[in-house]
N, C-alpha and C. Protein backbone atom coordinates (compact mmCIF):
# COMPACT_ATOMS: atom_id res chain seq x y z
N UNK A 1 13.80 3.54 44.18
CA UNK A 1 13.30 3.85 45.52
C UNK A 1 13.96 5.11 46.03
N UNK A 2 13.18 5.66 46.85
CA UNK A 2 13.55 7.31 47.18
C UNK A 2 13.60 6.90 48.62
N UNK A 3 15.12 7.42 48.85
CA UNK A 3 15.79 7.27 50.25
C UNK A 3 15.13 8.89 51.08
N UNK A 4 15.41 8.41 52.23
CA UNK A 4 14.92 10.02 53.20
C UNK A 4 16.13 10.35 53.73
N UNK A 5 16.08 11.76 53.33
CA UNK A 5 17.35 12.57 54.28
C UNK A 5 17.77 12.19 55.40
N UNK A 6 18.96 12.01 55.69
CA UNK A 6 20.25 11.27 56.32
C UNK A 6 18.87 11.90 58.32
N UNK A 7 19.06 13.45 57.71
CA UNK A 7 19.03 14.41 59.28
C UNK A 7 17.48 13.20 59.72
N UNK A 8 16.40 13.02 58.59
CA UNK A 8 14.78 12.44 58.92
C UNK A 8 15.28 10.86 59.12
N UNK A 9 16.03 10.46 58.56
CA UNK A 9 16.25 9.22 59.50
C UNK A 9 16.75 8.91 60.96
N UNK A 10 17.74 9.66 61.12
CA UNK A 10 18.49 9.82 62.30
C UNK A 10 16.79 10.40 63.12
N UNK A 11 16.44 11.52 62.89
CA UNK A 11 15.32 11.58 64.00
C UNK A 11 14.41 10.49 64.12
N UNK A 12 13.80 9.73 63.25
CA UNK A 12 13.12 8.64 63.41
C UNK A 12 13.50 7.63 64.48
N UNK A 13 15.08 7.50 64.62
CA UNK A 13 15.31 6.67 65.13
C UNK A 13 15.61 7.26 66.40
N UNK A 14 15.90 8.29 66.71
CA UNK A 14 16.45 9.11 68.20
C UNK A 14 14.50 8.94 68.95
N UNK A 15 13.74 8.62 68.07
CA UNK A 15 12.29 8.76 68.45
C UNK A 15 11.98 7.36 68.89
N UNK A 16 12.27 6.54 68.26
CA UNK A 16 12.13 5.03 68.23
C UNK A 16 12.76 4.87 69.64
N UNK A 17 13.82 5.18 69.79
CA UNK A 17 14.09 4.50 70.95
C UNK A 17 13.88 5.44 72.31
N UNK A 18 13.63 6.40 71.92
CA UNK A 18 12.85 7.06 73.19
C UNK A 18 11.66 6.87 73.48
N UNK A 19 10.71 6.58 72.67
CA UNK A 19 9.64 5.69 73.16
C UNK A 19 9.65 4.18 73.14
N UNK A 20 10.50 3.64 73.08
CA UNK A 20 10.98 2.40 73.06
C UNK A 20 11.67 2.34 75.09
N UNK A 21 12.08 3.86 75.37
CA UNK A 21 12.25 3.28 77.11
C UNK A 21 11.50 4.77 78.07
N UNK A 22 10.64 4.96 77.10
CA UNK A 22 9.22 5.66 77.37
C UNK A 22 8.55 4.99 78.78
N UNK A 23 8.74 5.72 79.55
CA UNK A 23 8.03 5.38 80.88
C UNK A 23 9.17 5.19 81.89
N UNK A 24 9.92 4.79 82.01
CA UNK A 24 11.60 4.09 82.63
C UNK A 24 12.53 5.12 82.98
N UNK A 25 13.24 5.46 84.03
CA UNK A 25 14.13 5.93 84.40
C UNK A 25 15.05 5.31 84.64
N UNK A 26 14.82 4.09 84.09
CA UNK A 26 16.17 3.06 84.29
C UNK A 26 17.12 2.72 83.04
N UNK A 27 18.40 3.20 82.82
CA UNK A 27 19.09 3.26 81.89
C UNK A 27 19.53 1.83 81.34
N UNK A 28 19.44 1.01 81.97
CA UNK A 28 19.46 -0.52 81.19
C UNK A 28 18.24 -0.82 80.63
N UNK A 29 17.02 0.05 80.65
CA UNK A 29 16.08 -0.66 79.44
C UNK A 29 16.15 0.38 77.70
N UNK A 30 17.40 0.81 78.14
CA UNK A 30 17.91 1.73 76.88
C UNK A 30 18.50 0.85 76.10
N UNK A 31 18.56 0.73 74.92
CA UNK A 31 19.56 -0.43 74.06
C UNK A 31 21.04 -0.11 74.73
N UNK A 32 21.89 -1.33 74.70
CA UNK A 32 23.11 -0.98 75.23
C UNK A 32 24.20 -0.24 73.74
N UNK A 33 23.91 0.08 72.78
CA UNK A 33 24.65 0.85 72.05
C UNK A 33 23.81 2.33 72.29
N UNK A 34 22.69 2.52 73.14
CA UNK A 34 22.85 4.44 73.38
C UNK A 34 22.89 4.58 74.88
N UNK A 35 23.83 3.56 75.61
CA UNK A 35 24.25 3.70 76.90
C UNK A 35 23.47 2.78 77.69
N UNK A 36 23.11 1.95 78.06
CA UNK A 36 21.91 1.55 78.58
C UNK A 36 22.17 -0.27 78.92
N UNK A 37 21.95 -0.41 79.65
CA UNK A 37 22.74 -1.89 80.18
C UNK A 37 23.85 -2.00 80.14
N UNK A 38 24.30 -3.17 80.57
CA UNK A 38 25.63 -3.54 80.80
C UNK A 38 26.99 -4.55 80.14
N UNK A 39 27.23 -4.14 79.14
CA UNK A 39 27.92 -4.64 78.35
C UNK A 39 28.79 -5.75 78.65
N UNK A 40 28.70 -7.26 78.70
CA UNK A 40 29.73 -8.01 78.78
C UNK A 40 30.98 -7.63 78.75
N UNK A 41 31.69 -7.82 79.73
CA UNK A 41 33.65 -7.09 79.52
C UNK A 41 34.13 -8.80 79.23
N UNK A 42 34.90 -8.68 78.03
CA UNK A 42 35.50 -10.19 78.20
C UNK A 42 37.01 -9.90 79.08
N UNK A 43 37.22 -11.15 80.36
CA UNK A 43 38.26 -10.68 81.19
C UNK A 43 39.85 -11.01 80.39
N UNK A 44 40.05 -10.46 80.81
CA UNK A 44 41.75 -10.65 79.91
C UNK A 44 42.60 -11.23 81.24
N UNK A 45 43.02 -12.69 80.70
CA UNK A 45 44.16 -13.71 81.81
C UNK A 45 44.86 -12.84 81.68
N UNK A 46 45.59 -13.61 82.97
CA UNK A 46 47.01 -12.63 83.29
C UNK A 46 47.55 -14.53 83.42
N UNK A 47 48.89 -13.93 83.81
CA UNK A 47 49.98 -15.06 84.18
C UNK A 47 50.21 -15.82 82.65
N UNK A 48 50.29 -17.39 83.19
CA UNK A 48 50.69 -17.85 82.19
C UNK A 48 49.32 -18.24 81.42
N UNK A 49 48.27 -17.92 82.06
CA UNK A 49 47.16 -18.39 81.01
C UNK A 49 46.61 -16.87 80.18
N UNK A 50 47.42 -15.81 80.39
CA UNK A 50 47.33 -14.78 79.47
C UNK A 50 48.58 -15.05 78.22
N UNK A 51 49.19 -15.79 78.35
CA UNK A 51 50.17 -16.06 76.72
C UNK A 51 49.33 -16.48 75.63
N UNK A 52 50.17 -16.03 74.71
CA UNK A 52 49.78 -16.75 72.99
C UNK A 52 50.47 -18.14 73.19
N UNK A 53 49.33 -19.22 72.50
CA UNK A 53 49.28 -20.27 72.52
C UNK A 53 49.75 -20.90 70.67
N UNK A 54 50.67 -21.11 70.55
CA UNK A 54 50.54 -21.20 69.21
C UNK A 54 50.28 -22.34 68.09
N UNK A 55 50.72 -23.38 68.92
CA UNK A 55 49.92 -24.95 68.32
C UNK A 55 50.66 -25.39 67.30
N UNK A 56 51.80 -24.17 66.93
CA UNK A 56 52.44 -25.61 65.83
C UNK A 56 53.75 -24.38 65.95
N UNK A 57 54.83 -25.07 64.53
CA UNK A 57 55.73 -24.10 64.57
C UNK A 57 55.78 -23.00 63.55
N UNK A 58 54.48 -23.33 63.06
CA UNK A 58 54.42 -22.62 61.67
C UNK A 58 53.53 -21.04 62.58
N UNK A 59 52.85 -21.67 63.54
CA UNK A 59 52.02 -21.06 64.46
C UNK A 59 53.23 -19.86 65.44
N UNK A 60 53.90 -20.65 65.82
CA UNK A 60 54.48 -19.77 66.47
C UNK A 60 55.75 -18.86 65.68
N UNK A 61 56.19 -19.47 64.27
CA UNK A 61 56.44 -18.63 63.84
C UNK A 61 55.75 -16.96 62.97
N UNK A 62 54.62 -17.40 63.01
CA UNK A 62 53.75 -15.91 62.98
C UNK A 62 53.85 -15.38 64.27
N UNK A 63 53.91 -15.79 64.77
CA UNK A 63 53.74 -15.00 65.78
C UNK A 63 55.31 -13.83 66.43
N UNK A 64 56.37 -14.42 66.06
CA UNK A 64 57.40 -13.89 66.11
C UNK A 64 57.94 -13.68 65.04
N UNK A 65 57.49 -13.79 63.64
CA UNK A 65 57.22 -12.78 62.42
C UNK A 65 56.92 -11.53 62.42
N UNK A 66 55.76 -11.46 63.30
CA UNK A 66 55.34 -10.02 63.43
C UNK A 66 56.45 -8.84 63.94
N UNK A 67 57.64 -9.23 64.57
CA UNK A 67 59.18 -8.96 64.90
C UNK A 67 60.19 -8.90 64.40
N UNK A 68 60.44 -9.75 63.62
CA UNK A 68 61.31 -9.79 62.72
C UNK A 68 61.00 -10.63 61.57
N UNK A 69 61.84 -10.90 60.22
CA UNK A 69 61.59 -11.87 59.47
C UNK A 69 61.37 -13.32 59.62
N UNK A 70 59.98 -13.90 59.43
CA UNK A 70 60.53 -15.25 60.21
C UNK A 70 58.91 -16.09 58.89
N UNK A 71 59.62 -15.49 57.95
CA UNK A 71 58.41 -16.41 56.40
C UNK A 71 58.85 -17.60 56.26
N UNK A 72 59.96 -17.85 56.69
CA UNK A 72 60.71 -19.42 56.55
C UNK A 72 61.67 -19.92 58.03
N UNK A 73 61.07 -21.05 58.23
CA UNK A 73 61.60 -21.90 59.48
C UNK A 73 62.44 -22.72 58.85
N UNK A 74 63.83 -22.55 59.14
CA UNK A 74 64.99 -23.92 59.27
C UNK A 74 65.04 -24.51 60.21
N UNK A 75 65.27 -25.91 59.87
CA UNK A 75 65.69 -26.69 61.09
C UNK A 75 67.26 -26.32 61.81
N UNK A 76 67.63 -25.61 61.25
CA UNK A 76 69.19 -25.08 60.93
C UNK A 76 69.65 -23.99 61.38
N UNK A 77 70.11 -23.38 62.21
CA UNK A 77 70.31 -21.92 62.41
C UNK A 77 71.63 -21.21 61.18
N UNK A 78 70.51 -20.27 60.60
CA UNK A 78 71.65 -19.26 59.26
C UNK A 78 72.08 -19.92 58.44
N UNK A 79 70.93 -20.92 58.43
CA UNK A 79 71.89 -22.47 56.90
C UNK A 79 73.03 -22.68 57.11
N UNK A 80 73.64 -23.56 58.67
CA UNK A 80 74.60 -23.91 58.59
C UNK A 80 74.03 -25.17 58.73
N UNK A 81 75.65 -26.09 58.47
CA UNK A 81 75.22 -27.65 58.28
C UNK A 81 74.91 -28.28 59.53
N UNK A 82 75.34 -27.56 60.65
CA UNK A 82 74.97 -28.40 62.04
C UNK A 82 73.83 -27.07 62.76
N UNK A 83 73.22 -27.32 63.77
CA UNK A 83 72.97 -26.50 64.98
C UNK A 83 73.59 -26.40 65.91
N UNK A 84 73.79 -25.13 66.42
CA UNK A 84 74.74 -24.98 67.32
C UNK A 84 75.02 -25.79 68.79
N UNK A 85 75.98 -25.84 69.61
CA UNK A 85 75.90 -26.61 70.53
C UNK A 85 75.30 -25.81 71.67
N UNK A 86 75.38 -24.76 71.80
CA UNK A 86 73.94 -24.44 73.04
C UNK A 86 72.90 -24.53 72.54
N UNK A 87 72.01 -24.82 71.49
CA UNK A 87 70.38 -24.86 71.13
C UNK A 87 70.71 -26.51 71.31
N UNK A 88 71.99 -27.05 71.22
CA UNK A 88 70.95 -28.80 70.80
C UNK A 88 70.96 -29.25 72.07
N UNK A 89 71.34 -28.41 73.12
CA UNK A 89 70.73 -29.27 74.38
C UNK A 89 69.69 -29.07 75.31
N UNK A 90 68.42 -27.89 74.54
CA UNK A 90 67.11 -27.95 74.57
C UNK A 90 66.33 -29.16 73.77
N UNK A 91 66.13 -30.09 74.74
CA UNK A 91 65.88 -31.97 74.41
C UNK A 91 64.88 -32.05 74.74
N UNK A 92 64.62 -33.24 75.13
CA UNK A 92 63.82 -34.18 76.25
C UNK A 92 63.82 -33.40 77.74
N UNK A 93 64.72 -33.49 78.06
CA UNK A 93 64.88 -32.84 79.27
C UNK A 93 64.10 -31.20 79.62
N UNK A 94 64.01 -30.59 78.58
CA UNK A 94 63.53 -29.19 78.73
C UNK A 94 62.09 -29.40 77.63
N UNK A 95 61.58 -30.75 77.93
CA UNK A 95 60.41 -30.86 77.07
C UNK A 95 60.35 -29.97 75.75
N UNK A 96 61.58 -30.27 75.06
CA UNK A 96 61.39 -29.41 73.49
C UNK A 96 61.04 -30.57 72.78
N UNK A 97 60.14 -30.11 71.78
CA UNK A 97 60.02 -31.41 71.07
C UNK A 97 60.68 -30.49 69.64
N UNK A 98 60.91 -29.63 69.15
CA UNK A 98 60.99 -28.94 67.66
C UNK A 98 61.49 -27.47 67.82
N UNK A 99 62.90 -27.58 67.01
CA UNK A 99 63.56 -26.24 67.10
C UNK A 99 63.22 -25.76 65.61
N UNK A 100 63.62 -24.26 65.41
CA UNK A 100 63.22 -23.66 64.04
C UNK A 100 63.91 -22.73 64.58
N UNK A 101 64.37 -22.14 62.89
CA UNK A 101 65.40 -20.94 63.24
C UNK A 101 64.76 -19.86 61.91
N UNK A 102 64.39 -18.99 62.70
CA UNK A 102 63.90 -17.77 61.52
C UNK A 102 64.81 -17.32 60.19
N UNK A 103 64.56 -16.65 59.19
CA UNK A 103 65.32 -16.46 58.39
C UNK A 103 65.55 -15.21 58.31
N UNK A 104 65.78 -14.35 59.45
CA UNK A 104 66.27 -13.01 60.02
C UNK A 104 68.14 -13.07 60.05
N UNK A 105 68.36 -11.95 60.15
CA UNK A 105 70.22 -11.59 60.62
C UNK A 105 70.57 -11.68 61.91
N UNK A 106 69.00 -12.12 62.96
CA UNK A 106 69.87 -12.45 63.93
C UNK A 106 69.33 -13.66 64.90
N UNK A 107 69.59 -14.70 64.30
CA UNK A 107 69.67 -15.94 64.61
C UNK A 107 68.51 -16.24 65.20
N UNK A 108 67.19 -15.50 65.32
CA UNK A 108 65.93 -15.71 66.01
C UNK A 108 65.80 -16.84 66.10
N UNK A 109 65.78 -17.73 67.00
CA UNK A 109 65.52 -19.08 67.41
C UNK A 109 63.72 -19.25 67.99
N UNK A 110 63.26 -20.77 67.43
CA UNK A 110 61.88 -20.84 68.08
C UNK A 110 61.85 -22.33 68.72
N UNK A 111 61.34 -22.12 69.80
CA UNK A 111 61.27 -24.20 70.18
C UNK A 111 60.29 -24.28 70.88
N UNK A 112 59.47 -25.12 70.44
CA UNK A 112 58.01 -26.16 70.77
C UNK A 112 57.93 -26.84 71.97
N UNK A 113 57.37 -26.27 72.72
CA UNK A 113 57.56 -26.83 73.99
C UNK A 113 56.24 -28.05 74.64
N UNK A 114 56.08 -29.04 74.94
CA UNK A 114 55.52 -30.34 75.60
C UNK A 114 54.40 -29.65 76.34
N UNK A 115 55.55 -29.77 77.64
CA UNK A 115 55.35 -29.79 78.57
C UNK A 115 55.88 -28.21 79.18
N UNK A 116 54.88 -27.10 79.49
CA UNK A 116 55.83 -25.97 79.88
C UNK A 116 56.54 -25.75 81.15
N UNK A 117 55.69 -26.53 81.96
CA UNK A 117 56.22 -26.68 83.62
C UNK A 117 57.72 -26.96 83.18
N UNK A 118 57.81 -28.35 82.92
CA UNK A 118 59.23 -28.50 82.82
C UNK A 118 59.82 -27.97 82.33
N UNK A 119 59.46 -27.63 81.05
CA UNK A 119 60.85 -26.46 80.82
C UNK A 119 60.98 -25.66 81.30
N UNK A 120 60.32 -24.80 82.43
CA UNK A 120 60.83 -23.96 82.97
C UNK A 120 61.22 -24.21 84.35
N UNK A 121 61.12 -25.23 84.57
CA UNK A 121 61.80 -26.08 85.85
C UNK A 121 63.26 -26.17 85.15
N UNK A 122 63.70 -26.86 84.03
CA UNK A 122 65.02 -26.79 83.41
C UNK A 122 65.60 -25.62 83.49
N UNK A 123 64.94 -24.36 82.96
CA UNK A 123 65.49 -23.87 83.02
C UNK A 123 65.92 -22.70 83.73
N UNK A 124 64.76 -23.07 84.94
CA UNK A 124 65.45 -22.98 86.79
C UNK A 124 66.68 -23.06 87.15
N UNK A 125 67.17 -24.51 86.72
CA UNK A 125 68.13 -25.42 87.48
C UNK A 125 69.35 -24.88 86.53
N UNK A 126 69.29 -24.21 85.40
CA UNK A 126 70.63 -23.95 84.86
C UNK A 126 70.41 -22.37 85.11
N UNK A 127 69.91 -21.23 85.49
CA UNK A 127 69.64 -20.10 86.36
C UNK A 127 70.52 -20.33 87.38
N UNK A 128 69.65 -21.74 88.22
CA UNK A 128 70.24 -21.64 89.98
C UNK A 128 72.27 -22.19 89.17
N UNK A 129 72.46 -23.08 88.59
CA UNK A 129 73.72 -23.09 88.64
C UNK A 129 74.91 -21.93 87.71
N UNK A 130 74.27 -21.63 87.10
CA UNK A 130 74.95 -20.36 86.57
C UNK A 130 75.15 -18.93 87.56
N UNK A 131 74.23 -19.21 88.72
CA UNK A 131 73.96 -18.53 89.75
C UNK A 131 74.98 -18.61 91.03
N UNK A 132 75.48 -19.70 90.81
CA UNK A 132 76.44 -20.30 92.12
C UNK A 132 77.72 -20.10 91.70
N UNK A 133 77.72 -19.87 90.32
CA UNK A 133 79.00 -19.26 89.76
C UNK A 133 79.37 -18.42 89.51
N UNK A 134 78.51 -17.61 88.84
CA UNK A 134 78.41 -15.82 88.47
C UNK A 134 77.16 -15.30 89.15
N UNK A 135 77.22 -15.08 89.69
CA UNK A 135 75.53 -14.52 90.58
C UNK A 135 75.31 -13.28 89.93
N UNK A 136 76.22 -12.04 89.31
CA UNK A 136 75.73 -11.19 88.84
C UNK A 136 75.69 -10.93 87.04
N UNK A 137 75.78 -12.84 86.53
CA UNK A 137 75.03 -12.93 85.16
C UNK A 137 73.82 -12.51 84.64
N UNK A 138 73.31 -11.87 83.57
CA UNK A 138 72.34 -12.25 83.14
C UNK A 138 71.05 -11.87 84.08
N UNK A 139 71.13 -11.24 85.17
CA UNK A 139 70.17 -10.69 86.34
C UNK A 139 68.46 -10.73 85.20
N UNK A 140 68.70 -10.05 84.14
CA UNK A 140 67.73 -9.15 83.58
C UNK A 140 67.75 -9.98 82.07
N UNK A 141 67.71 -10.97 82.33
CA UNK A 141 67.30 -11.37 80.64
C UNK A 141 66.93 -12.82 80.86
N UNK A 142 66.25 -13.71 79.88
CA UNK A 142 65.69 -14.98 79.88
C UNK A 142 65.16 -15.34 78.24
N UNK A 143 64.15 -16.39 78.41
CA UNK A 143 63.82 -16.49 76.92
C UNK A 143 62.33 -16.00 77.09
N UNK A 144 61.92 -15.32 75.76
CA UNK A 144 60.47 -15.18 75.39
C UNK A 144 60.22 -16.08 75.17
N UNK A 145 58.80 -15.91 75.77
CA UNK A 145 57.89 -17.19 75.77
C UNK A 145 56.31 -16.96 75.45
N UNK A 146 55.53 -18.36 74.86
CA UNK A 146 54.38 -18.31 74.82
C UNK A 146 53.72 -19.49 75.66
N UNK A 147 52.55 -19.99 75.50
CA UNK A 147 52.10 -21.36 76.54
C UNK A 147 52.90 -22.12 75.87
N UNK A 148 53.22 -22.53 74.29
CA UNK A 148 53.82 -23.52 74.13
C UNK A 148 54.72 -23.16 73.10
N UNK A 149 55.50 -22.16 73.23
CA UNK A 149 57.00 -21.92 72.65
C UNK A 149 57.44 -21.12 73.53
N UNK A 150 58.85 -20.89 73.14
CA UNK A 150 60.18 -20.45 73.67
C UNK A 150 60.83 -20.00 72.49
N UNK A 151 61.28 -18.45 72.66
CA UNK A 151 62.51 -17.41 71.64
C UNK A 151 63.03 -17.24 72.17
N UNK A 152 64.22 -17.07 71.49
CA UNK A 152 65.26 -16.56 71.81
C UNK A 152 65.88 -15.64 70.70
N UNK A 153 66.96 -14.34 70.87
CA UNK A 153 67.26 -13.95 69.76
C UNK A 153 68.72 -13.54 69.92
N UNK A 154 69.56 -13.14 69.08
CA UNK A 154 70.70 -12.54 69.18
C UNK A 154 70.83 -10.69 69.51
N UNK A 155 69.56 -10.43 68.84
CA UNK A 155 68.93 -9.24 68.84
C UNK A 155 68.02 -8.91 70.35
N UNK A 156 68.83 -7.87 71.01
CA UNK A 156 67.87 -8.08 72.39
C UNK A 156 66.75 -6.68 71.51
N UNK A 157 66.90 -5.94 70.47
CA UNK A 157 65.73 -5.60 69.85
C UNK A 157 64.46 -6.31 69.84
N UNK A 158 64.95 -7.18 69.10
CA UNK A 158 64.11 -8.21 68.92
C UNK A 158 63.21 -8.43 69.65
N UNK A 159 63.84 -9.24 70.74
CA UNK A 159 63.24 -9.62 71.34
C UNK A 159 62.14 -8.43 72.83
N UNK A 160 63.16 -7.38 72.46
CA UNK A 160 62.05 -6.28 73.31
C UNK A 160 61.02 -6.19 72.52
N UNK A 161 61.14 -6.23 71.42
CA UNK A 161 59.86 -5.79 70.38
C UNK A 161 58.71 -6.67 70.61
N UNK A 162 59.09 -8.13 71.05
CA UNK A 162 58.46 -9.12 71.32
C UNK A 162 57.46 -9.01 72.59
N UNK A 163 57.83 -8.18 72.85
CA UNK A 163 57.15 -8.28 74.80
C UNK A 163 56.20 -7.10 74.75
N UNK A 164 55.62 -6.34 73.17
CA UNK A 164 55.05 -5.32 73.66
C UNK A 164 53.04 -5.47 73.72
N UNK A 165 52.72 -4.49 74.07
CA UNK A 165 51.12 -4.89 74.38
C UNK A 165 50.22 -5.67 73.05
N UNK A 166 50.14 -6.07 73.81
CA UNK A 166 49.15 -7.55 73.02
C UNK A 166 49.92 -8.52 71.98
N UNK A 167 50.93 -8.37 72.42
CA UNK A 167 51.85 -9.39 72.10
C UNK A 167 51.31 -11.22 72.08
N UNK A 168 51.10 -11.28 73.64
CA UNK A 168 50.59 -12.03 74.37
C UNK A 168 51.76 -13.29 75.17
N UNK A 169 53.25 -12.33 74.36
CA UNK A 169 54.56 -12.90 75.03
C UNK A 169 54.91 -12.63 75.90
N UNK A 170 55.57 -13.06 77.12
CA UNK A 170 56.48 -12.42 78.05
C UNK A 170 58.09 -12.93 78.40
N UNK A 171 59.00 -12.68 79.21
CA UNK A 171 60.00 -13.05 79.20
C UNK A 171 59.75 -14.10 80.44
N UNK A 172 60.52 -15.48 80.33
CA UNK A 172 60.83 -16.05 81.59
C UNK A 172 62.31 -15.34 82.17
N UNK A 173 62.15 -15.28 83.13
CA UNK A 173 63.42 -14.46 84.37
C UNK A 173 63.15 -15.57 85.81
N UNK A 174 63.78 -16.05 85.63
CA UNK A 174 64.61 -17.25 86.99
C UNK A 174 65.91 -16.68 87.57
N UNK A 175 65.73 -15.75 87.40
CA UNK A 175 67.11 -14.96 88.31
C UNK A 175 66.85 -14.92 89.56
N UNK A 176 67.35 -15.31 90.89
CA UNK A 176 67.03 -14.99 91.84
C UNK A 176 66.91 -13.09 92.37
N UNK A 177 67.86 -12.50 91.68
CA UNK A 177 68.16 -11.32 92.25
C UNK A 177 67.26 -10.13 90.91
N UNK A 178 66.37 -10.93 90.37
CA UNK A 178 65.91 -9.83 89.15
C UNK A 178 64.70 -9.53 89.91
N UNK A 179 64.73 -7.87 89.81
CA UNK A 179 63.88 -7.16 90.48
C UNK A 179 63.70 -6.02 89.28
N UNK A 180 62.50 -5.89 88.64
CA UNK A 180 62.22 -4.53 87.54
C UNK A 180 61.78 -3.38 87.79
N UNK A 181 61.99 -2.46 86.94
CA UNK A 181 61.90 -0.88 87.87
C UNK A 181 60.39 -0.85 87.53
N UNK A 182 59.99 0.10 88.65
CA UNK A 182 58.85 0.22 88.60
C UNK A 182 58.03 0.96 87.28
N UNK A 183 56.35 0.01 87.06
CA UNK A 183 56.06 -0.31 86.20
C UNK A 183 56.40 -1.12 85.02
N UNK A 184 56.68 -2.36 85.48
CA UNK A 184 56.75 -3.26 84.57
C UNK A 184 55.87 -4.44 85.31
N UNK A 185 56.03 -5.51 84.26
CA UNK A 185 54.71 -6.85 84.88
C UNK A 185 56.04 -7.36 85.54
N UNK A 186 55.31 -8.05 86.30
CA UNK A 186 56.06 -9.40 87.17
C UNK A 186 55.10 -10.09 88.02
N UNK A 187 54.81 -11.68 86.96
CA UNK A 187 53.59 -12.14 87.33
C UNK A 187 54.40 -13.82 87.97
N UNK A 188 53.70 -14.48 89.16
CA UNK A 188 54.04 -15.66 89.02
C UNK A 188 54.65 -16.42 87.68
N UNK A 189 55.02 -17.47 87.48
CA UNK A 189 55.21 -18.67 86.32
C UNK A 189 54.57 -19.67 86.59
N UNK A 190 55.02 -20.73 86.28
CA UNK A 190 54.77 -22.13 86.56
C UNK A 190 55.45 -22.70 87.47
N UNK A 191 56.74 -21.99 87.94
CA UNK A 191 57.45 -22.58 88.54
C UNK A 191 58.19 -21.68 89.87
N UNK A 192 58.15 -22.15 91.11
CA UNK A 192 58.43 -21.16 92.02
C UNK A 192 60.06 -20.99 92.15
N UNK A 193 59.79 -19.61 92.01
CA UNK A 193 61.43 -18.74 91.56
C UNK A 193 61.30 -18.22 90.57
N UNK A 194 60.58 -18.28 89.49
CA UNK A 194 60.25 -17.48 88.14
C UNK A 194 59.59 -16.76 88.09
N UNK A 195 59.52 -15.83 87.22
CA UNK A 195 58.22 -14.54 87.14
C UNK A 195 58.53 -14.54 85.59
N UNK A 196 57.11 -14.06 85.00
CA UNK A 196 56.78 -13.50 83.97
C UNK A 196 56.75 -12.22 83.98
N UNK A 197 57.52 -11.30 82.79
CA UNK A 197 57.72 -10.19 82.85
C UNK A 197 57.99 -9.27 81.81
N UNK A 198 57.96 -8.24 81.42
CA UNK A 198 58.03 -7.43 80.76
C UNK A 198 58.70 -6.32 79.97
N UNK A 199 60.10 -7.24 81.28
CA UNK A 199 60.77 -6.04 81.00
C UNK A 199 62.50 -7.54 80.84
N UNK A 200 63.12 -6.60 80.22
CA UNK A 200 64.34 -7.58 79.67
C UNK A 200 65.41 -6.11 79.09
N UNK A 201 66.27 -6.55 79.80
CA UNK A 201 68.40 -5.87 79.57
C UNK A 201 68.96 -6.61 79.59
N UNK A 202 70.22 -5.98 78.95
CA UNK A 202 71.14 -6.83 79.13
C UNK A 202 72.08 -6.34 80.06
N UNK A 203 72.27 -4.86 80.62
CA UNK A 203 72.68 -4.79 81.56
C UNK A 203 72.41 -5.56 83.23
């Protein structure tokens, strides 16, 4: 079969659809790929119903793979024989149901969260009391988060790397006094006193 020159097709078709909205001065009876109606915009959430949702831990470790090394989940942080004593008292209480520890150099931590309200009600209440003691702790840092995990890293690399566009992560910040320089997000949470945000120091 004998094809027609690239230039005689293209005119065929620049013809087709000009008599196709032949008569019309109205640009929506133009196909919408040569300008012409109005293209569905799909809306993009904000807050907490704009996070990555990840559904398991294998789930949310892709997702904070894409950051650092994280092809293998331990129950273990750095193959030691215990977990440390600040991760094991993300429980019941902070609706964790499942910790995992990446197999990165810097201790990338992941935990499965229930219920997210509460955990970030928990981890309100250790904000407000770390707050009554050192008020100028920690102003500017929290854990990355998705709808249903929580990171943490040793690496505040890391974890900046984590927060960038279309990520679909953000940081929880329960600081009373954290205020970000302009242009960064700072969206409600779940919980009043928290914001979702974008921006994370350690200064």
């Amino acid at each position: 079969m004998r094809l027609a020159p690239l230039h005689t097709t293209a005119g065929a078709l620049v013809l087709l659809f000009a008599l196709t909205a032949c008569g019309s001065d109205d640009p929506g009876s133009l196909p919408a790929a040569f300008g012409g109606g109005a293209m569905p915009e799909k809306k993009q959430e904000s807050g907490f119903k704009g996070l990555a949702k990840a559904g398991s831990m294998a789930g949310a470790a892709r997702l904070v793979g894409g950051y650092t090394q994280c092809t293998n989940v331990s129950s273990i942080p750095g193959g030691e024989d215990s977990e440390s004593e600040e991760d094991a008292k993300y429980g019941k209480t902070y609706s964790v149901t499942e910790r995992g520890y990446c197999n990165d150099e810097d201790e990338t931590g992941i935990f499965m969260i229930k219920d997210p309200k509460a955990f970030q009600a928990a981890i309100k209440a250790d904000v407000d009391k770390e707050y009554a003691e050192h008020p100028h702790s920690h102003v500017n840092m929290g854990f990355v988060i998705g709808q249903d995990f929580a990171s943490g890293s040793q690496s505040s690399q890391v974890m900046a790397a984590m927060l960038g566009p279309g990520s679909g992560m953000r940081v929880l910040n329960c600081h009373p006094d954290f205020n970000p320089p302009s242009g960064y997000s700072k969206e409600p949470a779940l919980v009043k006193g928290c914001v979702l945000t974008d921006y994370l120091s350690e200064e």
